[in-house]
PDB file of N, CA and C in Angstrom:
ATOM      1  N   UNK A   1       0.831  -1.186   0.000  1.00  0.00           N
ATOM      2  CA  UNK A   1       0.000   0.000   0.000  1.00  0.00           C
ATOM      3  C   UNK A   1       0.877   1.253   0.000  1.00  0.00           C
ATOM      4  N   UNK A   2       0.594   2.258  -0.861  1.00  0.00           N
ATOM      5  CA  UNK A   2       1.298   3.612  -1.169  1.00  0.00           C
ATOM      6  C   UNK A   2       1.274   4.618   0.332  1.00  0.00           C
ATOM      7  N   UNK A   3       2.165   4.721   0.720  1.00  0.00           N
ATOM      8  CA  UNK A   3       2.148   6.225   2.186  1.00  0.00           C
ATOM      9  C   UNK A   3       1.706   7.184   1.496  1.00  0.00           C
ATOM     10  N   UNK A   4       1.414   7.480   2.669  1.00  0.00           N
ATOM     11  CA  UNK A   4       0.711   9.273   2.577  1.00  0.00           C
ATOM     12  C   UNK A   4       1.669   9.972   1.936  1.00  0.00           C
ATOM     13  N   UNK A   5       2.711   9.844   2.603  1.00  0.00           N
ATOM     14  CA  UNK A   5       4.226  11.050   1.587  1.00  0.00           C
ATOM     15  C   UNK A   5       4.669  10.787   0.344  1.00  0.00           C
ATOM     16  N   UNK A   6       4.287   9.181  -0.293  1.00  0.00           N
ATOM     17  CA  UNK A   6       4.226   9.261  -1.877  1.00  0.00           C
ATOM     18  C   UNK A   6       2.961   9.844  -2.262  1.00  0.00           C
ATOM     19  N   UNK A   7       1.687  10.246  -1.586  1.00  0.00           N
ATOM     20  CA  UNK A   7       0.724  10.030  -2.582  1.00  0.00           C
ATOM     21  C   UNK A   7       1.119  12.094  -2.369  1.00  0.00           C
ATOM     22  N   UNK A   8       1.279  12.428  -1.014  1.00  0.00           N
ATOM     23  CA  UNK A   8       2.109  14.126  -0.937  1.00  0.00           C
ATOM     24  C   UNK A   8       2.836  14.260  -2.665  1.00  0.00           C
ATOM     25  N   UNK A   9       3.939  13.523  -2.398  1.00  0.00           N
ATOM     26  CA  UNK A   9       5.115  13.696  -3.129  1.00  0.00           C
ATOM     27  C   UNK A   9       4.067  13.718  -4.928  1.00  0.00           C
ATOM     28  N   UNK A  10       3.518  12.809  -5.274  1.00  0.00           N
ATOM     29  CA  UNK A  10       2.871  12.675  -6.504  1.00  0.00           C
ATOM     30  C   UNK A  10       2.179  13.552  -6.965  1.00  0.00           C
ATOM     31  N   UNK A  11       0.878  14.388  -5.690  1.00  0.00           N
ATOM     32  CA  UNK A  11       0.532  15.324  -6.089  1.00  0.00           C
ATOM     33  C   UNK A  11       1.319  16.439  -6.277  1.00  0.00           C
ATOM     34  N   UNK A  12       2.196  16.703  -5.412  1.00  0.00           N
ATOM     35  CA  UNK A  12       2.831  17.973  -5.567  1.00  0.00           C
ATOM     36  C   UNK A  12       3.361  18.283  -7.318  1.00  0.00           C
ATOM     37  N   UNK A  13       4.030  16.818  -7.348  1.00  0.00           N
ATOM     38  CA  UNK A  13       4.516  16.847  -9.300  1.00  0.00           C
ATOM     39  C   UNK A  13       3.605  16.722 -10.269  1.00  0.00           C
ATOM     40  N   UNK A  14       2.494  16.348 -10.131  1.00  0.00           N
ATOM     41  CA  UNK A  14       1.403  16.739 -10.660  1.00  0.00           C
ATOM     42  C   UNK A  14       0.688  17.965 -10.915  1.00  0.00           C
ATOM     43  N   UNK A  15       0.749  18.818  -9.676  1.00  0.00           N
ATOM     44  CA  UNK A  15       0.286  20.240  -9.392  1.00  0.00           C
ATOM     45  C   UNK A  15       1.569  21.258 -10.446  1.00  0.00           C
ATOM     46  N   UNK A  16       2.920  20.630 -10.087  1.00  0.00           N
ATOM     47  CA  UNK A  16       3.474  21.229 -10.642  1.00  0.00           C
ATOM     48  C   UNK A  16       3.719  21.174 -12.216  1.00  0.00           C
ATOM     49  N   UNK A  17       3.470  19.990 -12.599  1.00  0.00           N
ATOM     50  CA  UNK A  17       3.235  19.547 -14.121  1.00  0.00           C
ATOM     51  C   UNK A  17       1.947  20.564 -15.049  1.00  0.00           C
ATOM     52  N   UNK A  18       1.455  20.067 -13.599  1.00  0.00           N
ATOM     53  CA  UNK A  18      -0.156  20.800 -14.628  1.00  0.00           C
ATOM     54  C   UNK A  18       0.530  22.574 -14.634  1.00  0.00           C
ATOM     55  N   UNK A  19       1.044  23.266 -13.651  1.00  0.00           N
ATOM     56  CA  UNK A  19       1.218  24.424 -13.969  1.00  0.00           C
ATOM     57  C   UNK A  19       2.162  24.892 -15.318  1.00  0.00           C
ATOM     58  N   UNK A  20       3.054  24.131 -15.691  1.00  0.00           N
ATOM     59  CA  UNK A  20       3.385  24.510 -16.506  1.00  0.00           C
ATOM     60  C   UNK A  20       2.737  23.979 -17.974  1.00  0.00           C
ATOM     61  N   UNK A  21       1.482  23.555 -18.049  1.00  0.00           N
ATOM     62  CA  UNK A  21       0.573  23.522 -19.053  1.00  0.00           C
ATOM     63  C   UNK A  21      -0.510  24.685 -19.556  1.00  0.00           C
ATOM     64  N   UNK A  22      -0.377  25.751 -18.701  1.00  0.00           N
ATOM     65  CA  UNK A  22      -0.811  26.780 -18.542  1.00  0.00           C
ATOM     66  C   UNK A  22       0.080  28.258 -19.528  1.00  0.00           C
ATOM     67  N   UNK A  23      -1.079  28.678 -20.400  1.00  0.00           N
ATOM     68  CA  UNK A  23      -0.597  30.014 -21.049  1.00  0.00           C
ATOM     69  C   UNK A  23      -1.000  30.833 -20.147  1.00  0.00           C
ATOM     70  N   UNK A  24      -1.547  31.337 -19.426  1.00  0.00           N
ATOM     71  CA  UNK A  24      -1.610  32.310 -18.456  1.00  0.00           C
ATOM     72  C   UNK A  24      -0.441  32.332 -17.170  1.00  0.00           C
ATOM     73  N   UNK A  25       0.440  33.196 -17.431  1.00  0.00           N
ATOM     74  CA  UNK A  25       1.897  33.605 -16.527  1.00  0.00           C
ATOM     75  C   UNK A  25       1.178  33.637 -15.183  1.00  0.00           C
ATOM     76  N   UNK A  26      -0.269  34.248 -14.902  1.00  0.00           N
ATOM     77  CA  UNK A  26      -0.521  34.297 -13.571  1.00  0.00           C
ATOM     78  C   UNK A  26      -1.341  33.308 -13.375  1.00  0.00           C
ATOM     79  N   UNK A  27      -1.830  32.241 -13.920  1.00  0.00           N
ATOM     80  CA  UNK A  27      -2.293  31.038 -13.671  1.00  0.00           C
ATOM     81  C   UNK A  27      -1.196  29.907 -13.345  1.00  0.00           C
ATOM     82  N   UNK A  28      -0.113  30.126 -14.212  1.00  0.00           N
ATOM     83  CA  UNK A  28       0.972  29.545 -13.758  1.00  0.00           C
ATOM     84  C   UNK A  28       1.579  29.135 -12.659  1.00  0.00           C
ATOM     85  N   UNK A  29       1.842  30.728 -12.209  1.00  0.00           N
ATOM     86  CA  UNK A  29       2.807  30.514 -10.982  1.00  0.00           C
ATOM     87  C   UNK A  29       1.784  30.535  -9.965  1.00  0.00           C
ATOM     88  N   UNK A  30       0.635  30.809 -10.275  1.00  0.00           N
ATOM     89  CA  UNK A  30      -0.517  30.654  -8.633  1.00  0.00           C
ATOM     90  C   UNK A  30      -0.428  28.558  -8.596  1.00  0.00           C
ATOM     91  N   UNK A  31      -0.946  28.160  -9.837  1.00  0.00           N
ATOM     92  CA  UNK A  31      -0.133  26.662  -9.312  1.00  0.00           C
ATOM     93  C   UNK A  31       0.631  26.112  -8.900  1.00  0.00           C
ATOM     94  N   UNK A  32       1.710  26.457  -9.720  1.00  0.00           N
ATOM     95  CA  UNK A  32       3.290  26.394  -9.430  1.00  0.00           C
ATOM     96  C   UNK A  32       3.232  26.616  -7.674  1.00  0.00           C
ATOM     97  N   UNK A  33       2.706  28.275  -7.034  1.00  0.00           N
ATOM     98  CA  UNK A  33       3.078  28.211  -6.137  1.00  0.00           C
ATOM     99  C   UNK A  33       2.409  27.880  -5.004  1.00  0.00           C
ATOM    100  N   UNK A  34       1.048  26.895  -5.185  1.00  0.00           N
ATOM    101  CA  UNK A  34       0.570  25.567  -4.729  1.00  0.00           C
ATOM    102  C   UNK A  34       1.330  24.579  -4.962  1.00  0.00           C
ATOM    103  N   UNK A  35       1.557  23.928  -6.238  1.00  0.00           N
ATOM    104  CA  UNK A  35       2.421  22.766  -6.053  1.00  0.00           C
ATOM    105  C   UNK A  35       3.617  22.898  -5.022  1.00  0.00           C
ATOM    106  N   UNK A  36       4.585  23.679  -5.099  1.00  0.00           N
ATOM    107  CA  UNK A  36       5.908  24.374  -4.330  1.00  0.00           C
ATOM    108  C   UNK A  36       5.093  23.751  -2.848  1.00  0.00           C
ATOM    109  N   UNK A  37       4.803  24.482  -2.470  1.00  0.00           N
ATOM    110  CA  UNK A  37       4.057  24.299  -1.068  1.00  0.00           C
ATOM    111  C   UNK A  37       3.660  23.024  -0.885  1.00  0.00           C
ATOM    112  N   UNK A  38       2.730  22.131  -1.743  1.00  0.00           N
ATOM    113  CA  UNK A  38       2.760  20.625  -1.394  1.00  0.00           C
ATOM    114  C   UNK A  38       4.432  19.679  -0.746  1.00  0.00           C
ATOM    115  N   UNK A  39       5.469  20.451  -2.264  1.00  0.00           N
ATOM    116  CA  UNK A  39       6.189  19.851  -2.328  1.00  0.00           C
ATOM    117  C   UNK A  39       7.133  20.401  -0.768  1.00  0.00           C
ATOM    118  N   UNK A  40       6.973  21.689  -0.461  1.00  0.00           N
ATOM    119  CA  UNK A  40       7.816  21.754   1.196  1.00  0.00           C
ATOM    120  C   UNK A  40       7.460  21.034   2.366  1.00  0.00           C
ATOM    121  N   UNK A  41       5.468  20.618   2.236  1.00  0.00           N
ATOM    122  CA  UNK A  41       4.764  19.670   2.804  1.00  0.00           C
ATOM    123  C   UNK A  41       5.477  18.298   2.863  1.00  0.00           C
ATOM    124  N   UNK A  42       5.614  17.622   2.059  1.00  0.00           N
ATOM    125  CA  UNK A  42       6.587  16.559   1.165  1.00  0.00           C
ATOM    126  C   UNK A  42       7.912  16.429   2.215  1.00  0.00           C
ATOM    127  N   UNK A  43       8.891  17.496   1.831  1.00  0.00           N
ATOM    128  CA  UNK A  43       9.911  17.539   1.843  1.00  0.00           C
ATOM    129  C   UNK A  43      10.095  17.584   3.544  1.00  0.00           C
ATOM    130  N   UNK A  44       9.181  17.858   4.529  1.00  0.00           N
ATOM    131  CA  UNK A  44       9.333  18.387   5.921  1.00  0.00           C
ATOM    132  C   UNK A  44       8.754  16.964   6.417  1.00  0.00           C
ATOM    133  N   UNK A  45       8.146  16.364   5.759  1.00  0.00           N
ATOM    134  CA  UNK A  45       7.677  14.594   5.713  1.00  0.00           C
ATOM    135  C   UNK A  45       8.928  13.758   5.813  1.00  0.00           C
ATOM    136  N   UNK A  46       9.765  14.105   4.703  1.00  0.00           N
ATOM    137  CA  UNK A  46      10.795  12.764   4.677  1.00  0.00           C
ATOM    138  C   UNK A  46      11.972  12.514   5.715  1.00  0.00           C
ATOM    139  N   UNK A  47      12.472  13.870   6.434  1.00  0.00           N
ATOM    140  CA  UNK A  47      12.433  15.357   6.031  1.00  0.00           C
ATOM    141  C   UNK A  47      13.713  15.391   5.601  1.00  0.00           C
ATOM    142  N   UNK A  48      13.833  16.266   4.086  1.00  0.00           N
ATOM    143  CA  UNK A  48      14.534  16.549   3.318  1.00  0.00           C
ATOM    144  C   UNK A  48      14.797  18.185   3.002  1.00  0.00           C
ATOM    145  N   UNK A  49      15.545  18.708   3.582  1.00  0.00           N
ATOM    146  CA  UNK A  49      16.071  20.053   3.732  1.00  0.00           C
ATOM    147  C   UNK A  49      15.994  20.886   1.918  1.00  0.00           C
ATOM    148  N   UNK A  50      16.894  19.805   1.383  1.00  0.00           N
ATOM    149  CA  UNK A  50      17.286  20.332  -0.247  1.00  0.00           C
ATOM    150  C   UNK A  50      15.818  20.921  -0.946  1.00  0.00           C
ATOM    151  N   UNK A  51      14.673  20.119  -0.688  1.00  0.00           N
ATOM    152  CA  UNK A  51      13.700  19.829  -1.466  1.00  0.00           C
ATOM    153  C   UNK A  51      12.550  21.413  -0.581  1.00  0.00           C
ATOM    154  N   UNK A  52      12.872  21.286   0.663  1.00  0.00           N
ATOM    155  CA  UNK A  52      12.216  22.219   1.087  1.00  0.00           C
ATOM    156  C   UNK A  52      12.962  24.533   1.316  1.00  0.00           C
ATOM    157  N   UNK A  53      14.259  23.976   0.940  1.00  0.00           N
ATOM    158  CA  UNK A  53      14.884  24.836   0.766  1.00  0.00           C
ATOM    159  C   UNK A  53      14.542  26.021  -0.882  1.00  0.00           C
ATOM    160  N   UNK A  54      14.455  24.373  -1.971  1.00  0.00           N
ATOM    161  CA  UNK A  54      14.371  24.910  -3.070  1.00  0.00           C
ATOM    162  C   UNK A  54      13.031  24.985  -3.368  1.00  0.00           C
ATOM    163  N   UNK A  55      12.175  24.494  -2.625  1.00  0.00           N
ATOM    164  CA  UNK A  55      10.882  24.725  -3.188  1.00  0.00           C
ATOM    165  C   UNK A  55      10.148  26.141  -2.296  1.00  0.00           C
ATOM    166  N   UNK A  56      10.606  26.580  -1.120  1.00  0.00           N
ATOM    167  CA  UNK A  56      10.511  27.791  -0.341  1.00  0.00           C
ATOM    168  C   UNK A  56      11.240  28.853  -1.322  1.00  0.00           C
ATOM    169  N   UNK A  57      12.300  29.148  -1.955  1.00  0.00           N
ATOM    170  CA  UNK A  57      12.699  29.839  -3.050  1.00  0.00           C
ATOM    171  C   UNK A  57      11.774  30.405  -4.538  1.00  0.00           C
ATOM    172  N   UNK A  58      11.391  29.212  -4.915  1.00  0.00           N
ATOM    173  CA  UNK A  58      10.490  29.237  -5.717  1.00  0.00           C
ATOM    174  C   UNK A  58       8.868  29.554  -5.403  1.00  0.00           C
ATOM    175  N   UNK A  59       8.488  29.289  -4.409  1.00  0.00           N
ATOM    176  CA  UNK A  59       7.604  30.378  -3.788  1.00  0.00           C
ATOM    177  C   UNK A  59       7.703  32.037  -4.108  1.00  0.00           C
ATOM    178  N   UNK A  60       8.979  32.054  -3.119  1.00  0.00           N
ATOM    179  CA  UNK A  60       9.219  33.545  -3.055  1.00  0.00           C
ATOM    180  C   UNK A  60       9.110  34.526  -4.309  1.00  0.00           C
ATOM    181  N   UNK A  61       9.868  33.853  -5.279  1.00  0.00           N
ATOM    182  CA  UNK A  61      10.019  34.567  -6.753  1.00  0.00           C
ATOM    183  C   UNK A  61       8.741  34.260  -7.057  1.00  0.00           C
ATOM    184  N   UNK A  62       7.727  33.092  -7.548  1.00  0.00           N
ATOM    185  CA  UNK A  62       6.827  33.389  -7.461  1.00  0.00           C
ATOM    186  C   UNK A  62       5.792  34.502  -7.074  1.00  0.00           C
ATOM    187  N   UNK A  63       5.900  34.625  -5.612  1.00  0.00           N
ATOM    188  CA  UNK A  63       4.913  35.523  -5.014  1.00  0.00           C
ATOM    189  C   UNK A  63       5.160  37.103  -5.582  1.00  0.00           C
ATOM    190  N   UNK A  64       6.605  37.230  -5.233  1.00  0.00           N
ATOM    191  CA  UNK A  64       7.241  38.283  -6.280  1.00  0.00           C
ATOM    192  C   UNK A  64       6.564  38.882  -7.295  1.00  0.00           C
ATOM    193  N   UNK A  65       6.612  37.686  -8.355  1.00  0.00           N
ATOM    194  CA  UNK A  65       5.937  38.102  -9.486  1.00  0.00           C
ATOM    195  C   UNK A  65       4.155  38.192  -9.675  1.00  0.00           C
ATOM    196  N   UNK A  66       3.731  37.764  -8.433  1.00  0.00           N
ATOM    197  CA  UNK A  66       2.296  38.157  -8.466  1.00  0.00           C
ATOM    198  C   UNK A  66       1.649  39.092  -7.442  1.00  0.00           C
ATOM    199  N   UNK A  67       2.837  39.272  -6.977  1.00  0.00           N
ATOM    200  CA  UNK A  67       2.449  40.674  -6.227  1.00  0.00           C
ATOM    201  C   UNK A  67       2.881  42.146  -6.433  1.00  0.00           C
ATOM    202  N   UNK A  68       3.719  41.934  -7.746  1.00  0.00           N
ATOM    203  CA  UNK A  68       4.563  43.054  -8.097  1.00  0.00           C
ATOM    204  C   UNK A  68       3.524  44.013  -8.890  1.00  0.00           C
ATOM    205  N   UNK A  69       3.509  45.005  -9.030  1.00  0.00           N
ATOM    206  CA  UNK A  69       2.393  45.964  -9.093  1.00  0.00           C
ATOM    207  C   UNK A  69       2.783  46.069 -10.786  1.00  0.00           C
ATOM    208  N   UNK A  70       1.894  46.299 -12.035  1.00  0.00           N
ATOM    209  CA  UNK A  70       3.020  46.749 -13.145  1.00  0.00           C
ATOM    210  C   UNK A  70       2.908  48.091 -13.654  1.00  0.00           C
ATOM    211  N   UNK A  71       4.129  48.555 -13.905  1.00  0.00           N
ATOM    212  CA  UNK A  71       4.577  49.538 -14.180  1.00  0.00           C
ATOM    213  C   UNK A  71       3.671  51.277 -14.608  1.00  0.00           C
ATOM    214  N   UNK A  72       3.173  51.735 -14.469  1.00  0.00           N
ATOM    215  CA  UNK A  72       2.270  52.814 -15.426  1.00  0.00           C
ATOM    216  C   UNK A  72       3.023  53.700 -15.902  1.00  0.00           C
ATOM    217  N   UNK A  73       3.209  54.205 -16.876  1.00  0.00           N
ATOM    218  CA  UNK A  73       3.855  54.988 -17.940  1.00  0.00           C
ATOM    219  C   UNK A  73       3.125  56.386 -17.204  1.00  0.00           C
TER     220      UNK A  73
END
């Protein structure tokens, strides 16, 4: 029988798969930065530092880019 932290781990690459099937840049990274978050869920499970280090990063730039105001001329 499959653990809870593979079926974690599966969705998270799933969440993150599906985001990059997405033409919308801000549909994107709002998945992306759901999947990310499964995957620090994941990573604090096994617990694996690398996985929760780099997926807390990718958040950040994420959020970055959807909270960044754009520009007015």
């Amino acid at each position: 029988m499959t653990n809870y932290t593979e079926i974690i781990g599966y969705l998270a690459s799933a969440l993150v798969l599906i985001s990059f099937l997405m033409k919308n840049f801000t549909y994107l990274r709002v998945i992306n930065t759901i999947g990310c978050g499964v995957f620090i869920l994941y990573g604090a499970f096994l617990p694996s530092t690398p996985i929760i280090v780099t997926n807390a990063a990718i958040v950040l730039v994420n959020l970055y880019y959807l909270l960044k105001r754009p520009k007015v001329n």
